[in-house]
Every structure is written in C-alpha cells, then in structure tokens.
C-alpha atoms as a PDB file:
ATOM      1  CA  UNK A   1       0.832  20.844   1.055  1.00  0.00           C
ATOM      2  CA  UNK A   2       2.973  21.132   4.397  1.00  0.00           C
ATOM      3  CA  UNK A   3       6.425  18.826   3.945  1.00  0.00           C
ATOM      4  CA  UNK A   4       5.210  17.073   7.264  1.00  0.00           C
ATOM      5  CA  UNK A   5       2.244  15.351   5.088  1.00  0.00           C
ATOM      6  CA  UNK A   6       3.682  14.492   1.982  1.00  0.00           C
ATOM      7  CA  UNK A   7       4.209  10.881   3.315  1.00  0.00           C
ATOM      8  CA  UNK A   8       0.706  10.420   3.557  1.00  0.00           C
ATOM      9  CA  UNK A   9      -1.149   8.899   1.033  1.00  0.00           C
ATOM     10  CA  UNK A  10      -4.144  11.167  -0.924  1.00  0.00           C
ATOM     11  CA  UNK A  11      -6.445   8.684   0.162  1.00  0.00           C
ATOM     12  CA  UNK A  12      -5.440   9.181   3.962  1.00  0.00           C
ATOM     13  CA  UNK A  13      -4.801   5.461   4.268  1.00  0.00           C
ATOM     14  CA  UNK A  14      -1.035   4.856   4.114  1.00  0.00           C
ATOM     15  CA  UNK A  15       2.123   6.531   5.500  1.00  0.00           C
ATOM     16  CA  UNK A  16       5.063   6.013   3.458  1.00  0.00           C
ATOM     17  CA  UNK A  17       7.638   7.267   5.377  1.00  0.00           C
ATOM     18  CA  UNK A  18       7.094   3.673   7.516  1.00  0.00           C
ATOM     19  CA  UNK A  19       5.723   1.735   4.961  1.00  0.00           C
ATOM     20  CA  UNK A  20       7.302  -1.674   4.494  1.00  0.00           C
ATOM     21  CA  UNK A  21       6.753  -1.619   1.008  1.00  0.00           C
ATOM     22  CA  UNK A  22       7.816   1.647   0.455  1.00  0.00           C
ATOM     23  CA  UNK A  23      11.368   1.505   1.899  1.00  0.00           C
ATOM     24  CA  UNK A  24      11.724  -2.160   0.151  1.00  0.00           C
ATOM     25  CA  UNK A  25      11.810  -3.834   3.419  1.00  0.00           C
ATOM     26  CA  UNK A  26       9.087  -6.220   1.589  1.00  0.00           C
ATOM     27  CA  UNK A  27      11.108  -6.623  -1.347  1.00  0.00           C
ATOM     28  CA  UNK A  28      14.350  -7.517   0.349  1.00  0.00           C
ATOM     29  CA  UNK A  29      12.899  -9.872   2.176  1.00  0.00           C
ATOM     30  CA  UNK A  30      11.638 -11.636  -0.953  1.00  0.00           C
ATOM     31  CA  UNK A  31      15.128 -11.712  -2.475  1.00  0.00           C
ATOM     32  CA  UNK A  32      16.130 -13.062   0.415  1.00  0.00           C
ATOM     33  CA  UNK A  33      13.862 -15.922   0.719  1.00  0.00           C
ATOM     34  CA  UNK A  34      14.024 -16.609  -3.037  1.00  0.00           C
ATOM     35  CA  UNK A  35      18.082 -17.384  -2.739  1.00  0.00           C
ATOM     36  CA  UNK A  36      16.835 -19.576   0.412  1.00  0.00           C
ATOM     37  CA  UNK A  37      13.780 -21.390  -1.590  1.00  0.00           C
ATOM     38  CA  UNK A  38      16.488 -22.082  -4.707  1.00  0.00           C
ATOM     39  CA  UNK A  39      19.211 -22.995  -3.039  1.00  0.00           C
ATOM     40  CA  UNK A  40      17.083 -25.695  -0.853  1.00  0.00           C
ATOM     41  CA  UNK A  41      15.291 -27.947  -3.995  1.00  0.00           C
ATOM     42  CA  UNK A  42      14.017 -30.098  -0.916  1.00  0.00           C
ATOM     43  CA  UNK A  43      11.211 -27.228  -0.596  1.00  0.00           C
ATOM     44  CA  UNK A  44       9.477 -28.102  -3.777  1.00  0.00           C
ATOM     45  CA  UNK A  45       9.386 -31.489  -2.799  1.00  0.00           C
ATOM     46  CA  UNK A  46       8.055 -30.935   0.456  1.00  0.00           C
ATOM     47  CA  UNK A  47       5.428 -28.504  -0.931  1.00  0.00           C
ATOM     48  CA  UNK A  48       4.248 -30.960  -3.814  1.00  0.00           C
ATOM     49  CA  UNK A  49       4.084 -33.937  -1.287  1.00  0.00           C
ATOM     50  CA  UNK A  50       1.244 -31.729   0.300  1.00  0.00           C
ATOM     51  CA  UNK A  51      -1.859 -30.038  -0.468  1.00  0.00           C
ATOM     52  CA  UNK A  52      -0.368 -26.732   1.403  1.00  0.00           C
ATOM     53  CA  UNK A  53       0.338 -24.774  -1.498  1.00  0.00           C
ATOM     54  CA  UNK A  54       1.347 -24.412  -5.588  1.00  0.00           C
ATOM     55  CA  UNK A  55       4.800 -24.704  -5.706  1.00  0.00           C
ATOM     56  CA  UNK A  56       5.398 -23.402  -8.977  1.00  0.00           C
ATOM     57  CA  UNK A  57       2.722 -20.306  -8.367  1.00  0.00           C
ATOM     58  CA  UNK A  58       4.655 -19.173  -4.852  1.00  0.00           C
ATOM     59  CA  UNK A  59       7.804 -19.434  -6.489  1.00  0.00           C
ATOM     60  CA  UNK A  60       6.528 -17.072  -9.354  1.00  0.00           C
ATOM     61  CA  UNK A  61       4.923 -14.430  -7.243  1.00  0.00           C
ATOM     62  CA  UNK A  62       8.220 -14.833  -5.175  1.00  0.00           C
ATOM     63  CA  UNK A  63      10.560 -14.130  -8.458  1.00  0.00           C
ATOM     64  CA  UNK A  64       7.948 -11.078  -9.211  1.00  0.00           C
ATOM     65  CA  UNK A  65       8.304  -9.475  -5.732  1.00  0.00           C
ATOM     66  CA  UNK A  66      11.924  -9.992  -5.393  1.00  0.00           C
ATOM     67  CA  UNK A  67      12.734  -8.323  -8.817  1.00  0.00           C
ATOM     68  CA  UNK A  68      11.109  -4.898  -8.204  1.00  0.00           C
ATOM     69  CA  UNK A  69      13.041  -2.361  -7.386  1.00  0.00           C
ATOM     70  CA  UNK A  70      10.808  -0.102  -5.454  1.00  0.00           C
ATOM     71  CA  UNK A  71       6.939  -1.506  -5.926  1.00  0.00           C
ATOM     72  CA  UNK A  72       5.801   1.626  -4.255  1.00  0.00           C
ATOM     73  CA  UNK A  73       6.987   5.327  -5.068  1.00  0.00           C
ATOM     74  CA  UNK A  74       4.262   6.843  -2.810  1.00  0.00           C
ATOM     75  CA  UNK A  75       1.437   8.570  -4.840  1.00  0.00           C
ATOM     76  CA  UNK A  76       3.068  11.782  -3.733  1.00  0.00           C
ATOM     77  CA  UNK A  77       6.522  10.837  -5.273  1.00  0.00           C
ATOM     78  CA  UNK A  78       5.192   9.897  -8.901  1.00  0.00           C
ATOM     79  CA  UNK A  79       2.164   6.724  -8.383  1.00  0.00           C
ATOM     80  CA  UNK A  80       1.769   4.035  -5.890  1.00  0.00           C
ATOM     81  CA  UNK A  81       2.735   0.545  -6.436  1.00  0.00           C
ATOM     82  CA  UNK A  82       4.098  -0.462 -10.215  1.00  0.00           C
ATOM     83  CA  UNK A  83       0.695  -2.325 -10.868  1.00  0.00           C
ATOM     84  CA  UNK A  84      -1.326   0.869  -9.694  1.00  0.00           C
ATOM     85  CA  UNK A  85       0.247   3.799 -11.230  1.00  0.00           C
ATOM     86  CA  UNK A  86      -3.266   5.436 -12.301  1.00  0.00           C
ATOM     87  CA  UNK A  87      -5.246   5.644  -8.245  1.00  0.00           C
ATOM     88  CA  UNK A  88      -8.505   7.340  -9.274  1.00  0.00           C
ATOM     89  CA  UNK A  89      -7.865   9.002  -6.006  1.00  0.00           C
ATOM     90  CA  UNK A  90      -4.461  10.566  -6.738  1.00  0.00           C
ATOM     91  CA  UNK A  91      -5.183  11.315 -10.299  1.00  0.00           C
ATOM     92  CA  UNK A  92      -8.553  13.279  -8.600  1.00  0.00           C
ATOM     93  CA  UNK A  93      -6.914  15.089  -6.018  1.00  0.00           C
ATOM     94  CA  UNK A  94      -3.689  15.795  -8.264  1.00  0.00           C
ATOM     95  CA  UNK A  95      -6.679  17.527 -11.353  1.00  0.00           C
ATOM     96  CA  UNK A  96      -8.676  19.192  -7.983  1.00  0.00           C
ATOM     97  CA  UNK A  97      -5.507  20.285  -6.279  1.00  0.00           C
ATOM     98  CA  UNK A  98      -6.278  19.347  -3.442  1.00  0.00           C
ATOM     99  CA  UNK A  99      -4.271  17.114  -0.434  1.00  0.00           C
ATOM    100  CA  UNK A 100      -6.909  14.445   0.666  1.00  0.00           C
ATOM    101  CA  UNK A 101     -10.458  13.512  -0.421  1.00  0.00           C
ATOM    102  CA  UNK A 102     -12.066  15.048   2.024  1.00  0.00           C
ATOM    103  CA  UNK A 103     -11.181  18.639   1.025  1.00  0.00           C
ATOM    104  CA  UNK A 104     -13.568  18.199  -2.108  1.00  0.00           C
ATOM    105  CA  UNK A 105     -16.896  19.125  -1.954  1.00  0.00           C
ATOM    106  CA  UNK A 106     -18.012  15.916  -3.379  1.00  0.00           C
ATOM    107  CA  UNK A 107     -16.637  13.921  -0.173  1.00  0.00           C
ATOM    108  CA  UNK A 108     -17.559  10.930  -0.606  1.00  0.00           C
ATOM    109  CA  UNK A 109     -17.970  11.123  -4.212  1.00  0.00           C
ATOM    110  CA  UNK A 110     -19.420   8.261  -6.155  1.00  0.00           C
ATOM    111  CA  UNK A 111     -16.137   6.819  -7.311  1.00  0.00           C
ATOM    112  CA  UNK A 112     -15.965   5.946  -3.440  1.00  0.00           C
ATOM    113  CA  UNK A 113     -19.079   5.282  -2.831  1.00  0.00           C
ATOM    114  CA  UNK A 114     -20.440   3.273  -5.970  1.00  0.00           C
ATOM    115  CA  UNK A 115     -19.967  -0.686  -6.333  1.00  0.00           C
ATOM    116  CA  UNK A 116     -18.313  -2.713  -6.236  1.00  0.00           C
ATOM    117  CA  UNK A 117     -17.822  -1.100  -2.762  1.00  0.00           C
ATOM    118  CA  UNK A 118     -14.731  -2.439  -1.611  1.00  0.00           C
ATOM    119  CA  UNK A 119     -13.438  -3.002   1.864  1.00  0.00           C
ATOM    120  CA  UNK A 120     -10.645  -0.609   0.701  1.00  0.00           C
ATOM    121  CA  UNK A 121     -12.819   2.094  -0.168  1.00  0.00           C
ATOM    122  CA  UNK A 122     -14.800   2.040   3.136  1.00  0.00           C
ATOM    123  CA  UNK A 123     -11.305   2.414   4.466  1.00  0.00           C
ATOM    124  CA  UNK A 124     -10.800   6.070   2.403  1.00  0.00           C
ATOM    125  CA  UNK A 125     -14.119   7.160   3.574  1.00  0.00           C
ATOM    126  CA  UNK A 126     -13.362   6.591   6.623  1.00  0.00           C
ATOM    127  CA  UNK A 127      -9.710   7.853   7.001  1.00  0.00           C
ATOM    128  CA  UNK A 128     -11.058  10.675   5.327  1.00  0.00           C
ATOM    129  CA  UNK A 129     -13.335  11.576   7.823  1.00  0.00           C
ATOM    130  CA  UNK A 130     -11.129  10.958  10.675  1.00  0.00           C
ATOM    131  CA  UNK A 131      -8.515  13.051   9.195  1.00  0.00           C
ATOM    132  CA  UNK A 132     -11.507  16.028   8.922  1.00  0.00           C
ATOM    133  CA  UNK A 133     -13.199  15.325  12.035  1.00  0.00           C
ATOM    134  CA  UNK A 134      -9.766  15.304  14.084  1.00  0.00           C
ATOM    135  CA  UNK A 135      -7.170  16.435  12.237  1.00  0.00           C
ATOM    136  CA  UNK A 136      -4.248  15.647   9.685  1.00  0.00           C
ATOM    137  CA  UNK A 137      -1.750  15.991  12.428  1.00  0.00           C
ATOM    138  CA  UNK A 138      -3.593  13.213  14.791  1.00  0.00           C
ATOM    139  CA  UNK A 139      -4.423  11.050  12.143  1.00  0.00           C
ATOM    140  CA  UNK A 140      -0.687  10.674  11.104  1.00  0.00           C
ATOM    141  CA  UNK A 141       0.260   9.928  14.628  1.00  0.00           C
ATOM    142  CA  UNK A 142      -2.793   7.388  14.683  1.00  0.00           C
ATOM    143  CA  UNK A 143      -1.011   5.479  11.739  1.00  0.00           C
ATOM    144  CA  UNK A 144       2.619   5.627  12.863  1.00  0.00           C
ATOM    145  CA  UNK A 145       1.354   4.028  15.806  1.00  0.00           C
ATOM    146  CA  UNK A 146      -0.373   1.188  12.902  1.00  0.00           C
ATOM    147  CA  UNK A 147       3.106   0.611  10.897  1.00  0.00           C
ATOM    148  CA  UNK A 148       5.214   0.218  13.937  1.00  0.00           C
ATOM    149  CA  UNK A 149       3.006  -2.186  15.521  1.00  0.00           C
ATOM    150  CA  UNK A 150       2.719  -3.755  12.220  1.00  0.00           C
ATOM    151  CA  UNK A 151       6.818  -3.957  11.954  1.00  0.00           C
ATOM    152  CA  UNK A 152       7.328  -5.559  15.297  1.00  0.00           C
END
C-alpha cells in the first residue's frame, strides 16, 4: 500500500484524511451544541410544544455523539466507526491482503452483491469500479473534491 492511499477507505468510499467524522469536526460540534441545548431549558419546551421532534431521543443521540472521542479511526488505522469495528470489507481485504475490493478476483463478491442490497453497497461496487476503470489516483481527487464541497 503506497502512504498516499492509506486515507482511503478499503471499500473505496471514504477519505479520511477530510472526513468530518474522522478529524472530530462532527463530534465537536455535538459538544458544542449539547452545552447550548442544556444551558437553554427553553428548547425542550419549545420542542415538546410541537410535533417537530423527541426531545428526550435528540438529546440522547446528542449526549452519545458528543462523548466519543474519535467515532472513526479509519479502517486503515485499527476499524471504522466505534459501532462498526468488524466491516466485512476491511476484515476481507485485511485476510486477502489486498488494498480495495476490486483487486480480488471475486469483485463483486456475494457479500456485496447479496440482499439485503443496500444503497451503501451499490456505492462499493461502484467506487470500486471507478477506482479500476480510472485509477486510485483520480478517484481520490474525485472525493476530495466530495468532502470539501461537503465542508463548505
């Protein structure tokens, strides 16, 4: 594995090195707006006098976010997000030796391909191919381009 791609996730998908999650510009934000939510009680009261939301369930997922420390290692660095350290994908590649998917011979295999056939498994197949068909380098250019648009 070249040093240049070990931000990028096995399954071709995700770039680290930008990732929101993965530099705990996600989390930060959720400690921040969890001192904001408790500090303001009027918010629960607002929320309860509408239909908009669970009060009690947002504040909850809120608590959760804000108290991890780093939700997502990177697959590369050790597993993905705390709540998905086993990725068939990674755990694959890692036994196969090999950087991506696509470099099996079974590409797409029928871990990928079998149901339920998630929207985020069409995505693999398909960053996989584009990663074959033009190239690691291109494809990691193609999503820096995605997570900077996506932090603006």
């Amino acid at each position: 594995m070249k040093r240049k791609y070990q931000y990028l996730s096995y399954c071709g998908n995700y770039y680290c090195a930008l990732c929101a999650y993965h530099k705990g510009t996600i989390v930060k934000a959720a400690k921040n707006l969890l001192k904001l939510v408790e500090r303001y009680g009027s918010l629960k009261l607002i929320a309860n006098s509408s239909d908009a939301c669970n009060f009690g369930e947002f504040l909850k997922g809120l608590r959760w976010l804000a108290s991890q420390e780093r939700p997502c290692k990177g697959c590369r660095f050790g597993g993905g997000w705390s709540w998905n350290p086993s990725c068939q994908i990674r755990i694959c590649c890692t036994h196969k030796r090999l950087d991506f998917c696509f470099q099996c011979k079974d590409f797409p295999c029928q871990k990928l391909t079998s149901e339920p056939l998630l929207e985020r498994k069409r995505a693999f197949i398909i960053a996989n191919k584009q990663m074959k068909d033009k190239g690691i380098e291109n494809w990691i250019k193609k999503l820096k381009g995605k997570y900077r648009h996506a932090s603006k």
